[in-house]
C-alpha atoms as a PDB file:
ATOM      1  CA  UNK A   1     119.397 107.734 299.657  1.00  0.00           C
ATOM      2  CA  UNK A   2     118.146 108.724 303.094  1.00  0.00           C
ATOM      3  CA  UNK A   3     120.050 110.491 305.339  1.00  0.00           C
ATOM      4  CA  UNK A   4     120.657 107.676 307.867  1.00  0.00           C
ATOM      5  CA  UNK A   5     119.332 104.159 308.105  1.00  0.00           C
ATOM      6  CA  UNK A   6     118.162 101.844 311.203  1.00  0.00           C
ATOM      7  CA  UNK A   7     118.667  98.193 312.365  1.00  0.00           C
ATOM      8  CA  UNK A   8     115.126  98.017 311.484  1.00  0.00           C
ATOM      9  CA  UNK A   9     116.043  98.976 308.300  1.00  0.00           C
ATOM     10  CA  UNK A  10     118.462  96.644 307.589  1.00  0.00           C
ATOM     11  CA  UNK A  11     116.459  93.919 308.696  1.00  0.00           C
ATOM     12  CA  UNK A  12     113.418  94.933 306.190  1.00  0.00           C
ATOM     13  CA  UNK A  13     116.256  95.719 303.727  1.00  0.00           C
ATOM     14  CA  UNK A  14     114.890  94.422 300.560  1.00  0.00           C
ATOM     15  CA  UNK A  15     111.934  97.185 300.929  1.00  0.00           C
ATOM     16  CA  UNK A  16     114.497  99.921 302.891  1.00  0.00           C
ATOM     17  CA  UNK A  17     116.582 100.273 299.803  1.00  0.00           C
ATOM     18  CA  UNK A  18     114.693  99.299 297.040  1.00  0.00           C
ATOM     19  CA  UNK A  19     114.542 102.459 295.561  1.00  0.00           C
ATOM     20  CA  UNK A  20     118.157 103.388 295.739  1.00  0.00           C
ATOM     21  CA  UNK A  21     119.508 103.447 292.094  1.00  0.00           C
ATOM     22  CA  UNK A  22     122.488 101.813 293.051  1.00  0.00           C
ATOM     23  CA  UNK A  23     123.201  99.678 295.819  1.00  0.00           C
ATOM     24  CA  UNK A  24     124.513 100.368 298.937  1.00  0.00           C
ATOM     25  CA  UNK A  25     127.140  97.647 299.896  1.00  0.00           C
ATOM     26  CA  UNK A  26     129.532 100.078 302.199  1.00  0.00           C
ATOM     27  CA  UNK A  27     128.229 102.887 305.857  1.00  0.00           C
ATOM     28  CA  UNK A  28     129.034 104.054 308.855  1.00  0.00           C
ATOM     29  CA  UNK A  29     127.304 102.626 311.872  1.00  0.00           C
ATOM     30  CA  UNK A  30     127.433 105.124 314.924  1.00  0.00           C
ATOM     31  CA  UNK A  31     125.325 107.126 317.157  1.00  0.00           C
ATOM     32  CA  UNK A  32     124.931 109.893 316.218  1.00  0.00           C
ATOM     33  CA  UNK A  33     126.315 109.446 313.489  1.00  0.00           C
ATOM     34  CA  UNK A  34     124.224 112.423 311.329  1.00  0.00           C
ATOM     35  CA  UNK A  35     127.307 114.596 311.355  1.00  0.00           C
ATOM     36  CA  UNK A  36     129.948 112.013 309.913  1.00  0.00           C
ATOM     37  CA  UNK A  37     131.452 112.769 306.722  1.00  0.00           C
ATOM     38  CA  UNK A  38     132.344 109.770 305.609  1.00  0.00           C
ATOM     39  CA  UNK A  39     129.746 109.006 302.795  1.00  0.00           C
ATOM     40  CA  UNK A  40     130.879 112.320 301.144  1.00  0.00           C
ATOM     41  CA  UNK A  41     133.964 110.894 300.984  1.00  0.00           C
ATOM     42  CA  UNK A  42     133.585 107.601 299.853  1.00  0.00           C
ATOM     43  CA  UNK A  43     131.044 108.067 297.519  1.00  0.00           C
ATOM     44  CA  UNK A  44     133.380 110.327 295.066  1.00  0.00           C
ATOM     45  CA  UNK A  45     135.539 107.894 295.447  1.00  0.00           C
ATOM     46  CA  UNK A  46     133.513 105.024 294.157  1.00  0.00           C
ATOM     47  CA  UNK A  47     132.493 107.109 291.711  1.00  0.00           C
ATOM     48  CA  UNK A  48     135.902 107.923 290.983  1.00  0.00           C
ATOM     49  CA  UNK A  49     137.042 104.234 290.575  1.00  0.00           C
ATOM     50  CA  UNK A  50     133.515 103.457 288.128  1.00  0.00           C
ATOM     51  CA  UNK A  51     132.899 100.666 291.457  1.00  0.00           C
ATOM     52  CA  UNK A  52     128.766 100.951 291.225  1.00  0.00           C
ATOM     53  CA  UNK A  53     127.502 101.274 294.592  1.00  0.00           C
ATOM     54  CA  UNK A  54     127.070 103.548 297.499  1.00  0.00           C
ATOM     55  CA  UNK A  55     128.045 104.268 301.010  1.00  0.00           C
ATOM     56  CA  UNK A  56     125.769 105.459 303.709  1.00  0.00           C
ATOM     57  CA  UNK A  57     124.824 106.010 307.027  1.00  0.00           C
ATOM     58  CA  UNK A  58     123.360 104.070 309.556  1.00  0.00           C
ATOM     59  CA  UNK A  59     122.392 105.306 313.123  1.00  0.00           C
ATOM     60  CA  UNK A  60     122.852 102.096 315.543  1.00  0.00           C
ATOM     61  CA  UNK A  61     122.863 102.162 319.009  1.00  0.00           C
ATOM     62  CA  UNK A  62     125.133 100.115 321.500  1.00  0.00           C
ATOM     63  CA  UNK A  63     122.864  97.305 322.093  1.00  0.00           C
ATOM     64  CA  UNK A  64     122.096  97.190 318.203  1.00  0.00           C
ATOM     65  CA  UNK A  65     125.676  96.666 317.135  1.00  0.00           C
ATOM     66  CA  UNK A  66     126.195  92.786 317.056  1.00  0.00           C
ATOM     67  CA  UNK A  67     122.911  92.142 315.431  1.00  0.00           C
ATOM     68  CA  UNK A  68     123.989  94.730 312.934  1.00  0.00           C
ATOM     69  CA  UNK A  69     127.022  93.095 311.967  1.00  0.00           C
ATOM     70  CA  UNK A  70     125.966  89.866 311.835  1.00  0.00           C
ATOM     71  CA  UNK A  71     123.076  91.071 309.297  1.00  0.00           C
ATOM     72  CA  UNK A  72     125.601  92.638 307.228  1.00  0.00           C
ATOM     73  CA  UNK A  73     127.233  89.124 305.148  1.00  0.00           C
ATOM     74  CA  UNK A  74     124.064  87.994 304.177  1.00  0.00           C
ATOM     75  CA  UNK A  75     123.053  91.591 302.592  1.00  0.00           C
ATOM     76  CA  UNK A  76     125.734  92.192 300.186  1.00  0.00           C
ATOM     77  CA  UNK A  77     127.495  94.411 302.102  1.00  0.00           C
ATOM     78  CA  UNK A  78     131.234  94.398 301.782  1.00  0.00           C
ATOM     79  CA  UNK A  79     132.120  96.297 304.722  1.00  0.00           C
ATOM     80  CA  UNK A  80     131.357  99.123 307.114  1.00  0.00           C
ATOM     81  CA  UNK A  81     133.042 101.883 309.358  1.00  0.00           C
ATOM     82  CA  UNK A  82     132.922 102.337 312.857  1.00  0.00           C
ATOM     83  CA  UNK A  83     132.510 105.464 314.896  1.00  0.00           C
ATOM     84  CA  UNK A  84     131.375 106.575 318.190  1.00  0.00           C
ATOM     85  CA  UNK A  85     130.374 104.506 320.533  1.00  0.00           C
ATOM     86  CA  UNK A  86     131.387 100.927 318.741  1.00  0.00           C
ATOM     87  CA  UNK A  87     135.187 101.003 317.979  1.00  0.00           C
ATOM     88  CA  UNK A  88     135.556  98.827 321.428  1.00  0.00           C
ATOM     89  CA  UNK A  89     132.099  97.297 321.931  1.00  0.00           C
ATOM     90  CA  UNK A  90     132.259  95.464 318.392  1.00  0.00           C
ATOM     91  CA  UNK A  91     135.877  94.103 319.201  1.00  0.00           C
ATOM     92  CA  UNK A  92     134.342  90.886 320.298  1.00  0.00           C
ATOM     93  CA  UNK A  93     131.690  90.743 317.733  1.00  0.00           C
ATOM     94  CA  UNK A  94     133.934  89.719 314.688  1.00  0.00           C
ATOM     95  CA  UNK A  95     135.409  86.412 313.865  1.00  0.00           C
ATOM     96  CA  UNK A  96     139.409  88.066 313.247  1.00  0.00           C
ATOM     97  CA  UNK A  97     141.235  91.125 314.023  1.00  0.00           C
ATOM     98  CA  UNK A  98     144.434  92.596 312.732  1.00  0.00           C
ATOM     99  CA  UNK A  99     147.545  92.834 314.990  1.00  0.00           C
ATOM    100  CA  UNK A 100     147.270  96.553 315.467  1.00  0.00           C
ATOM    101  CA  UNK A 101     143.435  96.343 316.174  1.00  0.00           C
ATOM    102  CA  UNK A 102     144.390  93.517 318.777  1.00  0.00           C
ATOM    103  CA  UNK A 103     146.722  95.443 320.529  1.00  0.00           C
ATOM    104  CA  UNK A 104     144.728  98.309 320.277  1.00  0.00           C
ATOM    105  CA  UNK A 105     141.467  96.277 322.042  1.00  0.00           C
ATOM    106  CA  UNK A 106     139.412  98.492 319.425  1.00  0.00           C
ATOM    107  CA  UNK A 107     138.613  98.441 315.726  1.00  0.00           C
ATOM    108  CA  UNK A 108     137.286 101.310 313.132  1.00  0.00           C
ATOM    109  CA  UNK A 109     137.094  99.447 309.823  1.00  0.00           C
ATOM    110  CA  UNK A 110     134.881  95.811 309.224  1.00  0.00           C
ATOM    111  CA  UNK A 111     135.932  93.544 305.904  1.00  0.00           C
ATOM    112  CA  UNK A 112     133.474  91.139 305.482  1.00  0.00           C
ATOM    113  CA  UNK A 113     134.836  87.904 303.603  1.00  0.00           C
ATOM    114  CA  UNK A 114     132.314  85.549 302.731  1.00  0.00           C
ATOM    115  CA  UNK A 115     130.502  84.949 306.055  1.00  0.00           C
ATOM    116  CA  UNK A 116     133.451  86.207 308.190  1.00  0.00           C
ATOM    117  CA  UNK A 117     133.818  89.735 309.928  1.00  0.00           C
ATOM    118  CA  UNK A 118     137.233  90.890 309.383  1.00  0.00           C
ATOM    119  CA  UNK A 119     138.410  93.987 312.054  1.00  0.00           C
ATOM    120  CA  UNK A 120     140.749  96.339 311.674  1.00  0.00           C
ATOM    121  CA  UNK A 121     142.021 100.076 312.979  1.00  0.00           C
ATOM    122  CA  UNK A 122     143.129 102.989 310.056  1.00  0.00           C
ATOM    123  CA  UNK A 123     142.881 105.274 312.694  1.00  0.00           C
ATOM    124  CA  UNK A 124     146.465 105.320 314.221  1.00  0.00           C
ATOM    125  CA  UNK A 125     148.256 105.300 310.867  1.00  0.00           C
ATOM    126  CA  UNK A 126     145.751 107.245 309.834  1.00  0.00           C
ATOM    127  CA  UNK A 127     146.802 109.851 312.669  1.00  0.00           C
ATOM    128  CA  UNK A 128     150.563 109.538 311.430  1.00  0.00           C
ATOM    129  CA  UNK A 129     149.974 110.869 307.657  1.00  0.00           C
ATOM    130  CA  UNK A 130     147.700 113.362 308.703  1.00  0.00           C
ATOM    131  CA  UNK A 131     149.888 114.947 311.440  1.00  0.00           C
ATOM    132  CA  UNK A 132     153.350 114.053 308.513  1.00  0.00           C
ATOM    133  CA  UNK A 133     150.536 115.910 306.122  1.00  0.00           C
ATOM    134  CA  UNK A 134     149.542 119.185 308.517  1.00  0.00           C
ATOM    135  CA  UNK A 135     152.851 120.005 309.744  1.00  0.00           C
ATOM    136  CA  UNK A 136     155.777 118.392 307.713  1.00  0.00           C
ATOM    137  CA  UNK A 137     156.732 116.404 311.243  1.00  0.00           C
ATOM    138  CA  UNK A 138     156.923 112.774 311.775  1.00  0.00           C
ATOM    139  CA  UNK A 139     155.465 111.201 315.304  1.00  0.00           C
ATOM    140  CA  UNK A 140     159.334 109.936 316.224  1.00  0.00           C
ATOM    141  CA  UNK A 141     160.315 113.491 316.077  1.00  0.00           C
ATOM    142  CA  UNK A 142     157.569 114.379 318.450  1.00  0.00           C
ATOM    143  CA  UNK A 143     157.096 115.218 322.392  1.00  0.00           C
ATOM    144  CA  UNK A 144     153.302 114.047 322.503  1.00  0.00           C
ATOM    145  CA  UNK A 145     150.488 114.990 324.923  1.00  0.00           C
ATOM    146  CA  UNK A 146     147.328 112.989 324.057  1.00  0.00           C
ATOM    147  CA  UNK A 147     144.305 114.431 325.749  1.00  0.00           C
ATOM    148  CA  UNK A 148     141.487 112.100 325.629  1.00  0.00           C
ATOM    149  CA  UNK A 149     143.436 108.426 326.130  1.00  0.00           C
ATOM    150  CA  UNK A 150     141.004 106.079 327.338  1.00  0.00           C
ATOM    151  CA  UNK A 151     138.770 105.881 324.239  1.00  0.00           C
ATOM    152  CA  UNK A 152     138.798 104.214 320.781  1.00  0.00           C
ATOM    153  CA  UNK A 153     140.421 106.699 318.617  1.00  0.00           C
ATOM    154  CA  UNK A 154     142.859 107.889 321.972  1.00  0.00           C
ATOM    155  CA  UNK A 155     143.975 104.389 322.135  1.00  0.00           C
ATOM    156  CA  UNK A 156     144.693 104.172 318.676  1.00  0.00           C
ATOM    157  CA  UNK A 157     146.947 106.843 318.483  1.00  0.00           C
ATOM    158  CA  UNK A 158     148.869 106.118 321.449  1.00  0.00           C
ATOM    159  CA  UNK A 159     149.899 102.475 320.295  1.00  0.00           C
ATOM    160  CA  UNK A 160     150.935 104.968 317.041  1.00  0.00           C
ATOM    161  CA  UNK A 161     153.060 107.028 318.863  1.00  0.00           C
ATOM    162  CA  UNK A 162     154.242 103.681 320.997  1.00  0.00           C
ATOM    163  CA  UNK A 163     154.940 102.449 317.188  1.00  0.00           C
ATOM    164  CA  UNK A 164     156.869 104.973 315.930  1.00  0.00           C
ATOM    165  CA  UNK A 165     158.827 106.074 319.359  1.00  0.00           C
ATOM    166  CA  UNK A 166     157.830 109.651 319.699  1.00  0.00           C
ATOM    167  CA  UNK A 167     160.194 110.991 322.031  1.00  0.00           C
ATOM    168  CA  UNK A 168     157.603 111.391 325.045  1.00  0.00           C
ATOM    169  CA  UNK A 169     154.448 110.397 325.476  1.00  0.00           C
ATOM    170  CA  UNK A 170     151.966 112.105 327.922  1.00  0.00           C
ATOM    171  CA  UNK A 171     148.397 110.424 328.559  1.00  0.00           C
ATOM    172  CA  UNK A 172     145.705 112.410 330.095  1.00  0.00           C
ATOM    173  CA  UNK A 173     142.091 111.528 330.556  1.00  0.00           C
ATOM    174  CA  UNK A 174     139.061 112.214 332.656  1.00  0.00           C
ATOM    175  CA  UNK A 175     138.886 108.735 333.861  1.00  0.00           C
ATOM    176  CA  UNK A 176     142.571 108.338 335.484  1.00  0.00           C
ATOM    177  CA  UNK A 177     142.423 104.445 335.654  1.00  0.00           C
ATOM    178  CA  UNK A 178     141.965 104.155 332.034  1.00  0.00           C
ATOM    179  CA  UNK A 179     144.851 106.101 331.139  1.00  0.00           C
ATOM    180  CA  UNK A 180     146.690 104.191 333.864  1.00  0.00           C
ATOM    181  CA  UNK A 181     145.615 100.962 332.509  1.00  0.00           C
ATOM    182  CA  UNK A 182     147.226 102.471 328.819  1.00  0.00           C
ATOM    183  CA  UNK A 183     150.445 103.380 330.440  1.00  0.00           C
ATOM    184  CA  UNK A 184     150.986  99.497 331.422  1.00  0.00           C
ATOM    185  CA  UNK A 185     150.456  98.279 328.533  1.00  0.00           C
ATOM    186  CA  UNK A 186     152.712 100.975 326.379  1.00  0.00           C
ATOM    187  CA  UNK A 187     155.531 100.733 329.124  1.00  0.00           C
ATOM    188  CA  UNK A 188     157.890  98.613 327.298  1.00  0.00           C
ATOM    189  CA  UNK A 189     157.915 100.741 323.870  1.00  0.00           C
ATOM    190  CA  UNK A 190     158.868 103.360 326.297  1.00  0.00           C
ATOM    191  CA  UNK A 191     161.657 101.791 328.602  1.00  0.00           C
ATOM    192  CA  UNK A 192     165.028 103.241 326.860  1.00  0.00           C
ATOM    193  CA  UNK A 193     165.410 107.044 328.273  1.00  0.00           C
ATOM    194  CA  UNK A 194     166.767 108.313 324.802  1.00  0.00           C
ATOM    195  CA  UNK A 195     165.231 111.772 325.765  1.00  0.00           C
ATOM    196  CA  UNK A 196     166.603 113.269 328.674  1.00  0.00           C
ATOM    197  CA  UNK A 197     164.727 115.768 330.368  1.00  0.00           C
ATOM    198  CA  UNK A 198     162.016 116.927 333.573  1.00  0.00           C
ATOM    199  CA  UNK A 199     159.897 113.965 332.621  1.00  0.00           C
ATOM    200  CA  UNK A 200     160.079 110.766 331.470  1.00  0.00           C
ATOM    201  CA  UNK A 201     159.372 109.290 328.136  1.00  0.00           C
ATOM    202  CA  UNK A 202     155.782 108.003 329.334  1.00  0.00           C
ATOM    203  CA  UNK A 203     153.540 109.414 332.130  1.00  0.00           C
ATOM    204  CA  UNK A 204     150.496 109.532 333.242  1.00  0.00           C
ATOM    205  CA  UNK A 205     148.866 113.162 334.730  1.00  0.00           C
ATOM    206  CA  UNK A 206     145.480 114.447 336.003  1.00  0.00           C
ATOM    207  CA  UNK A 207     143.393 116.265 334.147  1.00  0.00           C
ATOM    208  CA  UNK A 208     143.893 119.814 335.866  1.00  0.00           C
ATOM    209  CA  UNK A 209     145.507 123.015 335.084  1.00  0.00           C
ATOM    210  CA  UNK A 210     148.648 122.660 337.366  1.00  0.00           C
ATOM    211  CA  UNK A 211     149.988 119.300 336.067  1.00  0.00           C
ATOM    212  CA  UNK A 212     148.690 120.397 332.435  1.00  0.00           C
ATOM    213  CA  UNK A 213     150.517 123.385 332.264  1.00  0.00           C
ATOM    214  CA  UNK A 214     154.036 121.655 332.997  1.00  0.00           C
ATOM    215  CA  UNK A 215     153.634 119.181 330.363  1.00  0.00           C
ATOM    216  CA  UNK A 216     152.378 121.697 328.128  1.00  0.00           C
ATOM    217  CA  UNK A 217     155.460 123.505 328.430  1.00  0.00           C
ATOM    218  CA  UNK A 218     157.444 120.190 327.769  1.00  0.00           C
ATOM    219  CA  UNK A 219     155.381 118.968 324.858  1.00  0.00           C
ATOM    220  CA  UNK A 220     155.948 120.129 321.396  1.00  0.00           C
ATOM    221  CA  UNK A 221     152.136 118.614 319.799  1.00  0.00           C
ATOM    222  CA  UNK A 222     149.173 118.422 322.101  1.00  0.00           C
ATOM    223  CA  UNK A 223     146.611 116.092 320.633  1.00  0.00           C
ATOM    224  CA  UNK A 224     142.702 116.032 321.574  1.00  0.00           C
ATOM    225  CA  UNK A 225     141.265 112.774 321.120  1.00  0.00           C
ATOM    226  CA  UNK A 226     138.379 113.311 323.682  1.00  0.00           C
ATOM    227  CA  UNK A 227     134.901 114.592 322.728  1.00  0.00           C
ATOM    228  CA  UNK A 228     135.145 117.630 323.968  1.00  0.00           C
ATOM    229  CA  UNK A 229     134.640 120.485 321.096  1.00  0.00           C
ATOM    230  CA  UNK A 230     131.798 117.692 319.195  1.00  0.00           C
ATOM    231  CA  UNK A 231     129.393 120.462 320.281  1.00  0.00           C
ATOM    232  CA  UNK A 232     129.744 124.246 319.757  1.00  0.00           C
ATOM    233  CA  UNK A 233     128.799 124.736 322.965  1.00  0.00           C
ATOM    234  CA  UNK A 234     131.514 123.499 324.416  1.00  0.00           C
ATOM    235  CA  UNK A 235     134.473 125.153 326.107  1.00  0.00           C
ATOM    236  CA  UNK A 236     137.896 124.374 325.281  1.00  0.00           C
ATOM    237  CA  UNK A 237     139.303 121.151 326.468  1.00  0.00           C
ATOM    238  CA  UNK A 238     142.460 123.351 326.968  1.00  0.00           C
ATOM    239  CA  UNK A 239     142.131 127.066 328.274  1.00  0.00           C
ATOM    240  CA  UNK A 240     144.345 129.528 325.698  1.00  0.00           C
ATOM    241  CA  UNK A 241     146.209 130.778 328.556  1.00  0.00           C
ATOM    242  CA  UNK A 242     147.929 127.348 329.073  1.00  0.00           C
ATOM    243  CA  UNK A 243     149.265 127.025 325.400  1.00  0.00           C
ATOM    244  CA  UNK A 244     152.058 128.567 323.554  1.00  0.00           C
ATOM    245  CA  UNK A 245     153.416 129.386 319.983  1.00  0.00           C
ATOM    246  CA  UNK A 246     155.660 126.836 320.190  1.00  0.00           C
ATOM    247  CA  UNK A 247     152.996 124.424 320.505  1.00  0.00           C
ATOM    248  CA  UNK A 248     151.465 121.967 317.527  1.00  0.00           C
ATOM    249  CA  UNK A 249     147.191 121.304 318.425  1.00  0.00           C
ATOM    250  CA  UNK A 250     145.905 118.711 316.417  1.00  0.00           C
ATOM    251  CA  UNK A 251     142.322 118.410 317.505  1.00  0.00           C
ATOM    252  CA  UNK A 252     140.743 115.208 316.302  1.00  0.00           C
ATOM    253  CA  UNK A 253     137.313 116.831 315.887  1.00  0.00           C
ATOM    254  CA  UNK A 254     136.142 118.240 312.754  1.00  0.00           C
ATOM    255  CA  UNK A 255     133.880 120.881 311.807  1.00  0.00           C
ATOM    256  CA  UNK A 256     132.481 123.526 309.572  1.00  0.00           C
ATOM    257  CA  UNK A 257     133.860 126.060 312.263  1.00  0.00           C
ATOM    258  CA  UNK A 258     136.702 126.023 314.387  1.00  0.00           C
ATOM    259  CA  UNK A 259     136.362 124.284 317.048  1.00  0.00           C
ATOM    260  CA  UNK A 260     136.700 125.517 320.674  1.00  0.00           C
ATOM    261  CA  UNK A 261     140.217 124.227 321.342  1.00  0.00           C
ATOM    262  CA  UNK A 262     141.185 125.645 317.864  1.00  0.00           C
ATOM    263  CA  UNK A 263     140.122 128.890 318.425  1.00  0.00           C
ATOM    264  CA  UNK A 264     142.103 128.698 321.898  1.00  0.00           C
ATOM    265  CA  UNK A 265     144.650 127.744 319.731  1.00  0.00           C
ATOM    266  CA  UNK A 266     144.794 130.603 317.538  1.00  0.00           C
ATOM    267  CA  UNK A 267     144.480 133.002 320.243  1.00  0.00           C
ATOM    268  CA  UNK A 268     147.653 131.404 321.637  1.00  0.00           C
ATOM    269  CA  UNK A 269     149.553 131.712 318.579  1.00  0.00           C
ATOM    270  CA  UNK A 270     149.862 128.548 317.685  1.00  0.00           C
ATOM    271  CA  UNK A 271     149.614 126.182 314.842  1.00  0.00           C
ATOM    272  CA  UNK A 272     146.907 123.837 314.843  1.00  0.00           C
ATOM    273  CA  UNK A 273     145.077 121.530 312.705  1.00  0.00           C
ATOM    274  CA  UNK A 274     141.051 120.013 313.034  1.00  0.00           C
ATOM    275  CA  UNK A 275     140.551 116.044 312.355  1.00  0.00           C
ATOM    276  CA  UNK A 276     139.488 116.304 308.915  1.00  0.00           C
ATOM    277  CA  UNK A 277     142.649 115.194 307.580  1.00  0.00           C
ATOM    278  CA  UNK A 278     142.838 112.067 310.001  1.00  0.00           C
ATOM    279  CA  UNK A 279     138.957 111.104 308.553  1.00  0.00           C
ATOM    280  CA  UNK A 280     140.688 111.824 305.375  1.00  0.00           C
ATOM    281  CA  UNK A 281     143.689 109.162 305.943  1.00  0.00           C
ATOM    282  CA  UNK A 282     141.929 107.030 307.751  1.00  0.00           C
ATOM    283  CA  UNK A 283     139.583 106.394 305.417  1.00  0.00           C
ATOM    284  CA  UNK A 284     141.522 106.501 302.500  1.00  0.00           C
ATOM    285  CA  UNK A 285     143.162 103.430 304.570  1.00  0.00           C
ATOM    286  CA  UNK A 286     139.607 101.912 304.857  1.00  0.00           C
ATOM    287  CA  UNK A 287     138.518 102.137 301.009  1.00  0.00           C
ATOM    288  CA  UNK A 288     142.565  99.800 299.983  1.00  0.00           C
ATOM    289  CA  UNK A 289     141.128  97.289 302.663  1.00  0.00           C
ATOM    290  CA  UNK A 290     137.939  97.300 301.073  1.00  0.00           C
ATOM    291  CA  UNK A 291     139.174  97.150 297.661  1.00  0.00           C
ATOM    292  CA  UNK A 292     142.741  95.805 297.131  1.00  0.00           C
ATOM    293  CA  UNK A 293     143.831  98.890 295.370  1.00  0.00           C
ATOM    294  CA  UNK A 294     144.969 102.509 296.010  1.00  0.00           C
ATOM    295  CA  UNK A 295     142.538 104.964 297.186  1.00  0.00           C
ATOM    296  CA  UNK A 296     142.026 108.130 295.088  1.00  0.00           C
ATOM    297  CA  UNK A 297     143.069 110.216 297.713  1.00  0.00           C
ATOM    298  CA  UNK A 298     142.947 113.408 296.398  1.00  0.00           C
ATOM    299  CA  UNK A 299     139.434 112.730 294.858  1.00  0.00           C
ATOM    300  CA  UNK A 300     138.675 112.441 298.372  1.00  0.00           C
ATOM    301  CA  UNK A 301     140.376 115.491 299.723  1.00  0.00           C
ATOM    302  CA  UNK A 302     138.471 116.950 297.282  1.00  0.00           C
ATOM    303  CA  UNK A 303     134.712 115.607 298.239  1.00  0.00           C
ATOM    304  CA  UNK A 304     135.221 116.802 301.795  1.00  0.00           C
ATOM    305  CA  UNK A 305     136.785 120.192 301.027  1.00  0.00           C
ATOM    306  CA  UNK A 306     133.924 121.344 299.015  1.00  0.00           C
ATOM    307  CA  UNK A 307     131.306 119.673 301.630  1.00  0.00           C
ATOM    308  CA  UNK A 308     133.162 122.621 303.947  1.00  0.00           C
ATOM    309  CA  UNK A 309     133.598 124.951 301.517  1.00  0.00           C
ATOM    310  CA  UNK A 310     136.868 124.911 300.981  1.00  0.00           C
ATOM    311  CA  UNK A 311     138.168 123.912 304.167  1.00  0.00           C
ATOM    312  CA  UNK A 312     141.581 121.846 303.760  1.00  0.00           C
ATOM    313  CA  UNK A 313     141.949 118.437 304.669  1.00  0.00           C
END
């Protein structure tokens, strides 16, 4: 199987896969989308479950994505993930969404029935069991800052948090207006003041070390659902110096190596956590809408732990 396939693949698929041994009816359209471990994942588990075909990747670009999808029925394929940059874009590409990927205006996981594209978004329950999973906490429980609101996967765990009434909610993001927009539309799940305190349940703050380090101080899990950290190069979307032991960091991006908010993190003394688990959930989400059946979860855990030698999901 190669490493990633094209749209000019899967238009010329006949010849693209005919050498595969089995065939490949699931992927991962993004771009990039060379670093995603989600064929690791899913292939054990088809293996696992004796279902005879094969998951891969396929790098598509913005522009590419509706012709993509719409190729996808008439090729076998019984669905596909989405990743970065086409959890919003696609939105108005399929023919039916699920509530939570309505409200959410942005979708991670395609079902194709018949000739139908069917959305839906894994990512914010997938978000709840991995946070329940890395720190024996549930959302409700939980003073929130969510770095990183206006994109797909920031979205989707806000409307999670909205879901299960964390106790505060704090959106930050480099574009202002987007988190703005976010705060509207979450301002009703918000409206009782059940948590008394120096801020309210919901807010909306700059993206700058003054208003950061209040919240910070007021927040018991920070949450970075930005980019920031994707490369190694990166600083810290947080400096160390503004976090504290008491803090949970759940950093939605996953790596071989810690990534640059997780090191932070450490030298803070705090407890923090890298996104594998939430690919983990997520996706384990994905394969029982794919499939109708329970996902072999630990199977799973397993593939991607020894893809990072070791590292636990």
């Amino acid at each position: 199987m190669k490493e990633s396939y094209t749209l000019s693949d899967l238009q010329n698929w006949e010849a693209a896969a005919a050498n595969e041994n089995q065939p490949i009816r699931l992927g991962v359209f993004g771009d990039p989308v060379h670093h995603s471990l989600s064929p690791q994942m899913h292939n054990a588990a088809l293996t696992h479950c004796g279902l005879a075909m094969r998951y891969a990747r396929f790098q598509i670009r913005t522009e590419e994505i509706q012709t993509a999808l719409r190729l996808l029925p008439a090729l076998g394929f019984i669905g596909v993930n989405l990743t970065v940059p086409h959890k919003m874009s696609a939105v108005g590409v399929l023919d039916q969404l699920s509530d939570f990927a309505r409200v959410v205006g942005a979708i991670n996981t395609v079902r194709i029935e018949g000739e139908r594209l069917w959305g839906s978004n894994t990512d914010g329950p997938g978000f709840a069991r991995a946070i329940r999973s890395e720190f024996a906490v549930d959302l409700r429980d939980l003073r929130v800052l969510l770095l990183g609101a206006g994109g797909g996967a920031g979205r989707a765990i806000a409307m999670q948090c909205a879901a299960e009434g964390c106790e505060r909610l704090v959106l930050v993001n480099r574009m202002a207006d987007k988190a703005e927009q976010l705060a509207v539309e979450l301002k009703n799940s918000f409206a009782d003041a059940r948590v008394s305190g120096p801020v309210p349940r919901l807010t909306v703050i700059p993206w700058e070390e003054r208003a950061l380090r209040f919240q910070i101080a007021n927040s018991d899990l920070l949450v970075n659902a930005s980019s920031v950290g994707l490369h190694h190069s990166d600083a810290s979307p947080i400096a160390a110096s503004l976090l504290a032991p008491h803090l949970l960091v759940y950093d939605t991006v996953y790596s071989q190596q810690r990534t640059p908010l997780l090191v932070a993190t450490a030298e803070a003394g705090a407890r923090g956590a890298n996104g594998l688990s939430m690919l983990l959930h997520q996706g384990a989400l994905a394969f029982e809408t794919w499939f109708d059946r329970d996902a072999p979860i630990e199977v799973m855990r397993a593939a991607l732990a020894h893809e990072l030698g070791g590292t636990r999901t």
